[in-house]
Structure formats: structure tokens, C-alpha cells
N, C-alpha and C. Protein backbone atom coordinates (compact mmCIF):
# COMPACT_ATOMS: atom_id res chain seq x y z
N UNK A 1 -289.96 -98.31 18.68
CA UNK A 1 -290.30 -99.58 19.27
C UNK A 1 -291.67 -100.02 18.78
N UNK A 2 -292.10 -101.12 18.70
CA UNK A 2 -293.27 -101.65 18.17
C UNK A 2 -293.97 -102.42 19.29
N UNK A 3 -295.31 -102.03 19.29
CA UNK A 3 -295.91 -101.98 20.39
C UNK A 3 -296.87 -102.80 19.75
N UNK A 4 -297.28 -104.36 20.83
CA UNK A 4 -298.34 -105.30 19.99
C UNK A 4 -299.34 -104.94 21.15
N UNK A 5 -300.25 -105.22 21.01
CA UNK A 5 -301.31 -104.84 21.76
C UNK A 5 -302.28 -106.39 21.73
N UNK A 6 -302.87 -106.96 22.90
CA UNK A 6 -303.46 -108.24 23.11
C UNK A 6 -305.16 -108.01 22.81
N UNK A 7 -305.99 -108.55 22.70
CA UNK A 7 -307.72 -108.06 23.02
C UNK A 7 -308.11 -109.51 23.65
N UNK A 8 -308.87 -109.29 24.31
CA UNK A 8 -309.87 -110.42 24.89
C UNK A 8 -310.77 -109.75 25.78
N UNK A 9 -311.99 -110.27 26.49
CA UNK A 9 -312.82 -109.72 27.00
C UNK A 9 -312.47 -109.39 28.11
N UNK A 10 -312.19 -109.80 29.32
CA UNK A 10 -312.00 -109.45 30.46
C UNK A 10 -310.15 -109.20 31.20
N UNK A 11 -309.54 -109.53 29.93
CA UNK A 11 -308.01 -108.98 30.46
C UNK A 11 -307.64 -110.55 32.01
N UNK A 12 -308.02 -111.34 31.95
CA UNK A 12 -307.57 -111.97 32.70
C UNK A 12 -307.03 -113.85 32.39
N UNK A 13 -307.61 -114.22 31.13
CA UNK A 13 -306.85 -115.02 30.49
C UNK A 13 -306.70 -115.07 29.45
N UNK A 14 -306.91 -115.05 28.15
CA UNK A 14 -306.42 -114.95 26.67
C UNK A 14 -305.39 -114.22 26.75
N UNK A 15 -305.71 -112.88 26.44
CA UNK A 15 -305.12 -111.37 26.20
C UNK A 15 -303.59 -111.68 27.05
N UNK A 16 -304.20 -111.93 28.88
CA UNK A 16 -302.41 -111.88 29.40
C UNK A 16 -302.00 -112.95 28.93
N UNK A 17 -302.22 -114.47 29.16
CA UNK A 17 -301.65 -115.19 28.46
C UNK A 17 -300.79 -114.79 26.85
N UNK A 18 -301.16 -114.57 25.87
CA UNK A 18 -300.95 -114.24 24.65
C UNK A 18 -299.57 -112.86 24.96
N UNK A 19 -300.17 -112.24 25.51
CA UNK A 19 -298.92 -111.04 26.11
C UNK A 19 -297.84 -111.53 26.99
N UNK A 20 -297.79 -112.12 27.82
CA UNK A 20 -296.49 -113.05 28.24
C UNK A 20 -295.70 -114.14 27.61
N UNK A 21 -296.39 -114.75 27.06
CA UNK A 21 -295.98 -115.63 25.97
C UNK A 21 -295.23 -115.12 24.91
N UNK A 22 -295.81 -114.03 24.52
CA UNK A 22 -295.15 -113.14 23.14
C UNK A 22 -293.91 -112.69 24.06
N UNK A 23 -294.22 -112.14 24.57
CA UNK A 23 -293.09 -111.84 25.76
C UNK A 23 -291.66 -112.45 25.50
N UNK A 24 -292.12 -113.78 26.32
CA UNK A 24 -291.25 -115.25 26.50
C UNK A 24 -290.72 -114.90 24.99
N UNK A 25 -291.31 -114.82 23.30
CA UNK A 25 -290.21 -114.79 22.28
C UNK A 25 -289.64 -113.46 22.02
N UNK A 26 -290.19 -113.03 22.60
CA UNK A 26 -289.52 -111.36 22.19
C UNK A 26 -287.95 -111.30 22.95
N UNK A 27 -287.84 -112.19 24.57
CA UNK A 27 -286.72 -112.17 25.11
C UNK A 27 -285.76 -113.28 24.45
N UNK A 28 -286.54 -114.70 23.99
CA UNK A 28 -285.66 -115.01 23.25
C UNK A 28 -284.99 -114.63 22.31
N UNK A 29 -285.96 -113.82 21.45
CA UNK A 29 -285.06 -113.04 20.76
C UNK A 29 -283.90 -112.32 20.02
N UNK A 30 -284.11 -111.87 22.01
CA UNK A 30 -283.06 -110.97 21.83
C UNK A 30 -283.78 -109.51 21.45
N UNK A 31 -284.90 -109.46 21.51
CA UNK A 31 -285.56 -108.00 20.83
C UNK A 31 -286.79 -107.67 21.78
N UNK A 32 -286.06 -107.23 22.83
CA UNK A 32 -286.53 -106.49 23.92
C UNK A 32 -286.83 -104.86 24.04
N UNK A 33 -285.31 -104.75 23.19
CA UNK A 33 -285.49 -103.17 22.87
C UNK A 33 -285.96 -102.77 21.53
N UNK A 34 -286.54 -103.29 20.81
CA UNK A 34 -287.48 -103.31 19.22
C UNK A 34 -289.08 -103.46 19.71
N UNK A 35 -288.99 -104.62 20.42
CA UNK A 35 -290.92 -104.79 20.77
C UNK A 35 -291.30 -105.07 22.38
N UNK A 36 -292.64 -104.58 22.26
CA UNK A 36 -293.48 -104.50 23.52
C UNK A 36 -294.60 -105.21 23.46
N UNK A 37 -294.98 -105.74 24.33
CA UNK A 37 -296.63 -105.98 24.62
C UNK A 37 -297.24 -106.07 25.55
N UNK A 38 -298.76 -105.63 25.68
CA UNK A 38 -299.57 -105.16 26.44
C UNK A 38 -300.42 -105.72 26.05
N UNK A 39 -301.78 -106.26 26.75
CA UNK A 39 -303.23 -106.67 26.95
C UNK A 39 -304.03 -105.50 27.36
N UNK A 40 -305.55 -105.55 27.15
CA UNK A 40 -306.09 -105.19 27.70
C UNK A 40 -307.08 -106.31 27.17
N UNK A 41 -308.90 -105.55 28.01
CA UNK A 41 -310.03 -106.34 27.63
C UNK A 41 -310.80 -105.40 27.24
N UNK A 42 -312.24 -106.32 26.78
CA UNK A 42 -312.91 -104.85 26.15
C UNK A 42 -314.25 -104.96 27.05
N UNK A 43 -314.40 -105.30 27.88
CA UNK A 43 -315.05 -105.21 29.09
C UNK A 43 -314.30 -105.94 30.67
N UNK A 44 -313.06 -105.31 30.84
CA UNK A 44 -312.31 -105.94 32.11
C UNK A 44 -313.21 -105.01 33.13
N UNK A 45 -312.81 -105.85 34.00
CA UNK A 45 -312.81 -105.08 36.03
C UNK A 45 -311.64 -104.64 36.01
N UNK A 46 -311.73 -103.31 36.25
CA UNK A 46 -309.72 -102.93 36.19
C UNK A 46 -309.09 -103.42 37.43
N UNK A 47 -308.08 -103.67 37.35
CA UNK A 47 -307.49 -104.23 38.46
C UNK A 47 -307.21 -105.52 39.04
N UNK A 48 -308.01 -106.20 38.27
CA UNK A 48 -308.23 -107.87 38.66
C UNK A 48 -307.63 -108.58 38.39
N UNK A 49 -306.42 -109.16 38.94
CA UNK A 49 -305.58 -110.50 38.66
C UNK A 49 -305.88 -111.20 37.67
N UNK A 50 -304.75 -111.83 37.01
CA UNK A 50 -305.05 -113.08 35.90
C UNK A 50 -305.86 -114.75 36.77
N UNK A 51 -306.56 -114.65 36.03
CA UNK A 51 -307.35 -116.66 36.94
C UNK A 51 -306.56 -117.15 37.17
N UNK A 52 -306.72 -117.62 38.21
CA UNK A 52 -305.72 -118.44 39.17
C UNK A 52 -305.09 -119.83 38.14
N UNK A 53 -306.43 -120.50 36.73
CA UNK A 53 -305.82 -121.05 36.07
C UNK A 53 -304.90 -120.54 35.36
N UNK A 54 -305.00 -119.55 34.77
CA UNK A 54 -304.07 -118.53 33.93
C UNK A 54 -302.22 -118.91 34.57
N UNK A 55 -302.65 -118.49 36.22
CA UNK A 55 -301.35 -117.94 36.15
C UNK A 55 -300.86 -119.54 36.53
N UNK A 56 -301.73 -120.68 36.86
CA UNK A 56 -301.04 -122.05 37.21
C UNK A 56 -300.52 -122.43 35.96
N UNK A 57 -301.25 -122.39 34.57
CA UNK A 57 -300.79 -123.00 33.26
C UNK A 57 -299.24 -121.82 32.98
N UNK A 58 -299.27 -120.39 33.22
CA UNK A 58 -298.19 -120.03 33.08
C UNK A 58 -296.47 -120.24 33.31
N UNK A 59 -296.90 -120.56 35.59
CA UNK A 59 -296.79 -120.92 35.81
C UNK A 59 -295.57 -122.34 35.63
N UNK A 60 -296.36 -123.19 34.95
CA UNK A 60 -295.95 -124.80 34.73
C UNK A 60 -295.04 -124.24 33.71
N UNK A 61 -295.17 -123.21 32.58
CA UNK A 61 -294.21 -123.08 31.48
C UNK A 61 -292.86 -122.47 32.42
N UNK A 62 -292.97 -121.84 33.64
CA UNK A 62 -291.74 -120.75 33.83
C UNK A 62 -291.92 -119.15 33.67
N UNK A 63 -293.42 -119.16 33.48
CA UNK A 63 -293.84 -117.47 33.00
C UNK A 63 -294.35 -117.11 34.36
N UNK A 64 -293.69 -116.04 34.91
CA UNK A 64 -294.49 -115.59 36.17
C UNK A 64 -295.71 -114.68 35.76
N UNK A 65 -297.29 -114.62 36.02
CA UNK A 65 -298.08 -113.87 35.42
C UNK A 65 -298.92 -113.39 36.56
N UNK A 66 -298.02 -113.14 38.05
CA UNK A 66 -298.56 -113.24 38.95
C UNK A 66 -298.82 -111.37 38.80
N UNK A 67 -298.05 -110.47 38.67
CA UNK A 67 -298.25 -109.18 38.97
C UNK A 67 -299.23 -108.33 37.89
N UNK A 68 -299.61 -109.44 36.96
CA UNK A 68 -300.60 -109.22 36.17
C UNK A 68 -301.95 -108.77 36.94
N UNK A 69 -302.80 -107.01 35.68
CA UNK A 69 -303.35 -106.43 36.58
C UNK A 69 -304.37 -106.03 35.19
N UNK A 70 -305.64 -106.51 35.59
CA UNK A 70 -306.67 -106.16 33.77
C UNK A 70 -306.64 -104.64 33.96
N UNK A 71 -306.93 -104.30 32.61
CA UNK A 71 -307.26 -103.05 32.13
C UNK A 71 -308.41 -102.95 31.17
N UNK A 72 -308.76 -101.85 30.97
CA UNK A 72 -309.81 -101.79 30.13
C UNK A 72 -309.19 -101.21 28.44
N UNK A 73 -309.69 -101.95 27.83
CA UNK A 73 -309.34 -100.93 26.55
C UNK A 73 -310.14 -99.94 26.18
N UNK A 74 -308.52 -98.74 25.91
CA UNK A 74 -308.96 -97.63 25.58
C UNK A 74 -308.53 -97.01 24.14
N UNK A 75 -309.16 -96.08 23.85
CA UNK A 75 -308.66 -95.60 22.83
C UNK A 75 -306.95 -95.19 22.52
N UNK A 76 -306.57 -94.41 23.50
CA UNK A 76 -305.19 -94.29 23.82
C UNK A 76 -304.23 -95.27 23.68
N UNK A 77 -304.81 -96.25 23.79
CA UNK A 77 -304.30 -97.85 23.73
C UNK A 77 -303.88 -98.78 22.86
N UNK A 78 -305.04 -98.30 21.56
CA UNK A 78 -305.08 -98.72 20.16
C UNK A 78 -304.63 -97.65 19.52
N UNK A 79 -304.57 -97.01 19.70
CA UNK A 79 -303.99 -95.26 19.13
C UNK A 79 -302.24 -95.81 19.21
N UNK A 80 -301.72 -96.21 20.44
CA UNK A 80 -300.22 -96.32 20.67
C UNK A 80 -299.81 -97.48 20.19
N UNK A 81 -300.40 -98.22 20.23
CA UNK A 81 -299.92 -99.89 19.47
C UNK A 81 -299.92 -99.91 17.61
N UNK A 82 -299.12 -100.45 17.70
CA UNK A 82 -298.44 -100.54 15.95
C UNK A 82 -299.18 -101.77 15.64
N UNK A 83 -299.68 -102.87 15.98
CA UNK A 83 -300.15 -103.84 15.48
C UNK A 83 -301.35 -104.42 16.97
N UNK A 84 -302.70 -104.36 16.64
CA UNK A 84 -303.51 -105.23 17.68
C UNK A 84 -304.15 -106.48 17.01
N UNK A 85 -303.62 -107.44 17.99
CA UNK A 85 -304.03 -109.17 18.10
C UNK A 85 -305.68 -109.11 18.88
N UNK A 86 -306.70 -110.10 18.40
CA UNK A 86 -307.71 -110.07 19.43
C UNK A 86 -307.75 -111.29 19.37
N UNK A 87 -308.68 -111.97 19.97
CA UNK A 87 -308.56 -113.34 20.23
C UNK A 87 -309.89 -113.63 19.67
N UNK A 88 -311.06 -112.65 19.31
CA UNK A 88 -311.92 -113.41 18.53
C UNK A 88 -312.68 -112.17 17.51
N UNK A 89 -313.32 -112.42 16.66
CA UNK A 89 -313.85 -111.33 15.88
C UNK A 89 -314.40 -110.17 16.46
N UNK A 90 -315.59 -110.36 17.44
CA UNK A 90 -316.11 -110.10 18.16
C UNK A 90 -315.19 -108.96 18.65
N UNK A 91 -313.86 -109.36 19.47
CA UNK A 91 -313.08 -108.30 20.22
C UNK A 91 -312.67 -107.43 19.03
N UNK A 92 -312.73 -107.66 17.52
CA UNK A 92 -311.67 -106.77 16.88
C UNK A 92 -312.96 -106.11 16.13
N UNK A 93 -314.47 -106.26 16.22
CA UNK A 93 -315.61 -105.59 15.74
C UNK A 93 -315.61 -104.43 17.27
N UNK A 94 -314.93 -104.63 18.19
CA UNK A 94 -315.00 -104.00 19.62
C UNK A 94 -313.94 -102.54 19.07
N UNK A 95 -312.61 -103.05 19.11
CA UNK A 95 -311.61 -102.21 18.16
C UNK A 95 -311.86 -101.27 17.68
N UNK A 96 -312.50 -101.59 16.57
CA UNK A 96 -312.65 -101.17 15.25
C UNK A 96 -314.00 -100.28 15.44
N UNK A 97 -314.78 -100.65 16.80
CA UNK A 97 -316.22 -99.38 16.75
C UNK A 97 -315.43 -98.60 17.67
N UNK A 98 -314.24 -98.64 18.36
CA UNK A 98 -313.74 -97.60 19.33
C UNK A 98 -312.68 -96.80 18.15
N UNK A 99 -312.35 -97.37 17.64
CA UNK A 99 -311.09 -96.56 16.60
C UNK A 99 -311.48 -97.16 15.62
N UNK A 100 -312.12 -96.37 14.85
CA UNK A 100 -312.72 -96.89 13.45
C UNK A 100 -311.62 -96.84 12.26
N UNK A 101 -310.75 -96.10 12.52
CA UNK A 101 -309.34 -95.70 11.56
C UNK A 101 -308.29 -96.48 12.18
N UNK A 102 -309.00 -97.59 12.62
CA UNK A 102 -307.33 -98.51 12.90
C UNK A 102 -307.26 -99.84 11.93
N UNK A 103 -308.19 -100.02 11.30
CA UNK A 103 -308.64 -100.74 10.28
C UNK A 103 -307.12 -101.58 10.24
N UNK A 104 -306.31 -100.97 9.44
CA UNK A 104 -305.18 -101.38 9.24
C UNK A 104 -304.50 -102.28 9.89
N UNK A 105 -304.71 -102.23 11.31
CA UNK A 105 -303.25 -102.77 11.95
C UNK A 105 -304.22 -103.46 13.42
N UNK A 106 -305.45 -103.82 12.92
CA UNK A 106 -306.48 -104.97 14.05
C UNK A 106 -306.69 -106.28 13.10
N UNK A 107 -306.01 -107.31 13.52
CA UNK A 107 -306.24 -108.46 13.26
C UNK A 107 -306.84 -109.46 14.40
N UNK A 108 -307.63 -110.15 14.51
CA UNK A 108 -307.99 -111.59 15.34
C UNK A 108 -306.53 -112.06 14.86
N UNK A 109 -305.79 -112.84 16.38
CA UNK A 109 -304.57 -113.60 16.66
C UNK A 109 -304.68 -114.85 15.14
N UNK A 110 -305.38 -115.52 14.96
CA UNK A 110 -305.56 -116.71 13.64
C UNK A 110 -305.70 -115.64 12.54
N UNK A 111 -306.25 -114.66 12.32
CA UNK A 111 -305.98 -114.45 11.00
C UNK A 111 -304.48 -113.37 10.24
N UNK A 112 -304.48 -113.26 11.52
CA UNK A 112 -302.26 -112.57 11.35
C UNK A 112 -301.77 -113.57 11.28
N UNK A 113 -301.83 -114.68 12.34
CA UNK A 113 -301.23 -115.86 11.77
C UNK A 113 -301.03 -116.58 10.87
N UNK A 114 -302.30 -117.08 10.44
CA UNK A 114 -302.38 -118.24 9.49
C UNK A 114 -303.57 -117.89 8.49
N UNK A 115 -303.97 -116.76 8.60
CA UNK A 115 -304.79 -116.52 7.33
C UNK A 115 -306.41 -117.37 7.26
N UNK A 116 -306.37 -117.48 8.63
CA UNK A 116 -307.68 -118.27 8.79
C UNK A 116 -308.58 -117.42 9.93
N UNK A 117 -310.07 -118.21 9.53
CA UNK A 117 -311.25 -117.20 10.40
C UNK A 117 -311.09 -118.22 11.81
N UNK A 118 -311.81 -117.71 12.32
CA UNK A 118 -311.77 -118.13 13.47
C UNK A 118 -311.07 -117.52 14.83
N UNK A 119 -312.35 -117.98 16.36
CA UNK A 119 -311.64 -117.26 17.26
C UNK A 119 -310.85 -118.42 18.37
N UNK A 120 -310.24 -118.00 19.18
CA UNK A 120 -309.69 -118.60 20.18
C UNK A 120 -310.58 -118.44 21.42
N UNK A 121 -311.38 -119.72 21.75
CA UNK A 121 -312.27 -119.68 22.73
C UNK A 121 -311.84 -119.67 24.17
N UNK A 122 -312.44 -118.57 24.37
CA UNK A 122 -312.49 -118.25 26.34
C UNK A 122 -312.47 -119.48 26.91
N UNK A 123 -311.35 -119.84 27.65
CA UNK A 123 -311.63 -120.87 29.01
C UNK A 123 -312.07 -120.34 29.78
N UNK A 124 -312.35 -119.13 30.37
CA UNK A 124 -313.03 -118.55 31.61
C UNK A 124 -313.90 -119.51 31.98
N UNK A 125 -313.15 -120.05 33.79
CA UNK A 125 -313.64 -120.62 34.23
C UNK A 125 -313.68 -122.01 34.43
N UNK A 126 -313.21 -122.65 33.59
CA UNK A 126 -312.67 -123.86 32.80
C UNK A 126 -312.03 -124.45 33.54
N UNK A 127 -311.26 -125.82 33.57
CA UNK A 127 -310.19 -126.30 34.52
C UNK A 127 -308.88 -125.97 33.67
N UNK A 128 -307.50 -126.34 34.56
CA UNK A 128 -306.45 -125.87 34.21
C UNK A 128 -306.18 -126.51 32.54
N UNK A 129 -306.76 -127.90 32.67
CA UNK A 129 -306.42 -128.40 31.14
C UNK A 129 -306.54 -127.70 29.98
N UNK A 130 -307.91 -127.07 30.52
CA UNK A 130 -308.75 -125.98 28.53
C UNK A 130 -307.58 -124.67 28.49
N UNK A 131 -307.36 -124.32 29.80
CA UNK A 131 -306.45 -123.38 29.72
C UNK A 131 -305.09 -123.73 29.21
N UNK A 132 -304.67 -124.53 29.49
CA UNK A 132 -303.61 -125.47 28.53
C UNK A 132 -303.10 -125.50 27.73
N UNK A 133 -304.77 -125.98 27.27
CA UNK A 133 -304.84 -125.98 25.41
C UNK A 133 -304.81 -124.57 24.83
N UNK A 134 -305.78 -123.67 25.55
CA UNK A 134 -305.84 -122.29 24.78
C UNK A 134 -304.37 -121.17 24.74
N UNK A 135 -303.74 -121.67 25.75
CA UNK A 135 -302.15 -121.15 25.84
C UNK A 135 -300.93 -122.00 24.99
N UNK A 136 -301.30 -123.25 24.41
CA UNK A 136 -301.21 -124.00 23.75
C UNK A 136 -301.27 -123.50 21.97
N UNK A 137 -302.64 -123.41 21.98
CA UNK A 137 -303.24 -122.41 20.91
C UNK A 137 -302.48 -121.27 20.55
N UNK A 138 -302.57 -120.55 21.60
CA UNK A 138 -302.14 -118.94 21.50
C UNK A 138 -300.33 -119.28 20.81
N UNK A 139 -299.60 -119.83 22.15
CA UNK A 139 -298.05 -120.22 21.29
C UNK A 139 -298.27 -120.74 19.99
N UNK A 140 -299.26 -121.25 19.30
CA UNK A 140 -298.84 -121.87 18.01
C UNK A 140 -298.68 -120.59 17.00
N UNK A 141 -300.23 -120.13 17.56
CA UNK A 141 -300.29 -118.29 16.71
C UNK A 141 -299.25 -117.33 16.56
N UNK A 142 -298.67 -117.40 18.00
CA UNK A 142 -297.25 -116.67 17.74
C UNK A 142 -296.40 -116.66 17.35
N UNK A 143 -295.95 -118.22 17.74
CA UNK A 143 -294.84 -118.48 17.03
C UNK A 143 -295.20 -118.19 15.30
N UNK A 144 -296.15 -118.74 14.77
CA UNK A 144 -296.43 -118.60 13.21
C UNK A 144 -296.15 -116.92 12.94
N UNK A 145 -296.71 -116.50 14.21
CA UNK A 145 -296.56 -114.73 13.46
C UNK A 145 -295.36 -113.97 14.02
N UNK A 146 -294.20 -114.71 14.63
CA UNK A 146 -293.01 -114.09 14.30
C UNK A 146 -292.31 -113.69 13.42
N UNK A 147 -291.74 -114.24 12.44
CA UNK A 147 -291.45 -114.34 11.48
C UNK A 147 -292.09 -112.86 10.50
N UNK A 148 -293.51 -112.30 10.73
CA UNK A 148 -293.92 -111.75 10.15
C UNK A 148 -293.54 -110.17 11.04
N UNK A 149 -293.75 -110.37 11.98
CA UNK A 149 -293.67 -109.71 13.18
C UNK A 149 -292.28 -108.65 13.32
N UNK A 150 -291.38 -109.85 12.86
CA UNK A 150 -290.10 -109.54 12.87
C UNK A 150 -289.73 -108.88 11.26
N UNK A 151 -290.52 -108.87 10.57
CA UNK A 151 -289.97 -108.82 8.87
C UNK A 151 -290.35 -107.04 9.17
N UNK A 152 -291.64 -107.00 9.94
CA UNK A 152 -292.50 -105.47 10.00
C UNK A 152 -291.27 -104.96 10.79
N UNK A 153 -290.84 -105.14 11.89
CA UNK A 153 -290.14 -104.37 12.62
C UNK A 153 -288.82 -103.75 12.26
N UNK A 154 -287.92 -104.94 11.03
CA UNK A 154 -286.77 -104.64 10.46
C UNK A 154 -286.67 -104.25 9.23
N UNK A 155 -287.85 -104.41 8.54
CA UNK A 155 -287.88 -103.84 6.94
C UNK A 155 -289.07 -102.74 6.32
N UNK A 156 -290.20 -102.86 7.25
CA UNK A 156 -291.27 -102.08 6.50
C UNK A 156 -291.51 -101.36 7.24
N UNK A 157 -291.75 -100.21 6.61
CA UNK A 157 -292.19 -98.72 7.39
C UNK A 157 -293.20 -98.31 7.27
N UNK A 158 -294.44 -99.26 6.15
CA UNK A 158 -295.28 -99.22 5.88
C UNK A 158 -296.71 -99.68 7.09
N UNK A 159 -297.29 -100.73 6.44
CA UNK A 159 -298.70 -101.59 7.03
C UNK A 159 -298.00 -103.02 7.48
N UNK A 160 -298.91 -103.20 7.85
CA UNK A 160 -298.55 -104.80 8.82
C UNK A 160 -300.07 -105.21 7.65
N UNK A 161 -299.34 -106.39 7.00
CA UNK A 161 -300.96 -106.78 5.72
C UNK A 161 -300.58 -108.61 6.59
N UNK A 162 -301.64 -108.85 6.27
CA UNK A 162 -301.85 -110.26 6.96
C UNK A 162 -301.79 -111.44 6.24
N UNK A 163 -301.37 -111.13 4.65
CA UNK A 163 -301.15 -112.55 4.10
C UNK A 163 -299.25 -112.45 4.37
């Protein structure tokens, strides 16, 4: 099974957002029993609900993100995941000083996608609209990196490479 792994700072909107969402295509799918995903943050409060915007913009799509619960990232974490998404450089310079040999398979969400720099900015705190947009954001990323997502899971036994 292929295990994607989310990053953002506090595990309570990017990261779950981005992990339910992926979710939402993994069941469309049809490839429930091929892939997984999980969030964490790289400085969460363990235990702490997704923002109340989080789970209203979820919510409005049909995603329940209510039993959503942060975690901290751990090594064990990035060790078990076949491919980690972060949501900004920053989280995948976080990664990469906790598991320095994961080099391979830590991308920021835009540059698995679309081959571009750039991060996906924190609404923390924000009104429901920015959250919106950034769940907005996040679906465009995914959807672009299915396709790739899906090529790793059914043909290569190798690396997940990002062009």
C-alpha cells in the first residue's frame, strides 16, 4: 500500500485539509486498498481538532473533518510513508533535518505537482473564504499529482522523481 504523508505546521489546516481531500480521490478512485493518507505538523499540539474554518470549508464540499486529531511529526512517520507532500519549503527543510535520508520521496505539494517553487500559505486564523481558496489550492495540486501518483503505485518500484 502506498502511504502519502501531508506536512504543515500545526496539523490543523493545510496538512488535514490536503489529507481528506486526497482522500475524497483516492475513494473516487476506487483505490482505497492501493493508497493511504495521513497528516501530521511539524510543530502541532497533539490532539487538537482541525479550525473550526477547516472543518466549515470541508464541510461545504461533503468532507466530514470533524474526528480529525493533530499529531506531531515523527520520524516513524516519514520512515513509513512512500511519498511526503509539505505545504511549504520550510516544512520539507523540517523533514529532511529529521530524516536526512528521505531526500528522495519529500516534495513541497507545488513542486510534485507542477514543477514549481513555491509554498501554499497558512490561513491560520483567517476567515472561511482564505480557507477556501487554500483548499481550493490544495485540490488543484492533487488533482495535477494524480496521475503521477497513480503511474508510482501501478508501474514503478523504483523513486517517485517530480518532473
Amino acid at each position: 500500500m502506498l502511504r502519502v504523508l501531508f506536512i504543515c505546521t500545526g496539523n490543523t489546516c493545510r496538512s488535514p485539509m490536503a489529507e481528506v481531500l486526497f482522500r475524497e480521490l483516492v475513494q473516487k478512485g476506487k483505490r482505497e486498498n492501493e493508497i493511504m493518507s495521513i497528516s501530521a505538523g511539524v510543530a502541532a499540539w497533539i490532539d487538537i481538532p482541525a479550525s473550526w474554518q477547516a472543518l466549515e470549508v470541508m464541510k461545504q464540499q461533503g468532507i466530514d473533518l470533524a474526528k480529525h486529531r493533530a499529531r506531531s511529526l515523527t520520524p516513524e512517520l516519514v520512515h513509513a510513508a512512500d511519498l511526503v507532500l509539505t505545504m511549504t519549503e520550510y516544512h520539507k527543510d523540517a523533514v529532511l533535518a529529521l530524516v536526512p535520508e528521505a531526500t528522495e520521496k519529500v516534495y513541497t505539494i507545488r513542486e510534485f505537482a507542477a514543477g514549481e517553487a513555491g509554498d501554499v500559505v497558512d490561513p491560520y486564523g483567517a476567515s472561511v473564504e482564505v480557507y477556501r481558496e487554500c483548499a481550493s489550492e490544495l485540490s488543484k495540486y492533487l488533482t495535477k499529482s494524480w496521475d503521477k501518483i497513480l503511474k508510482f503505485t501501478e508501474v514503478n518500484e523504483g523513486k517517485i522523481t517530480s518532473t
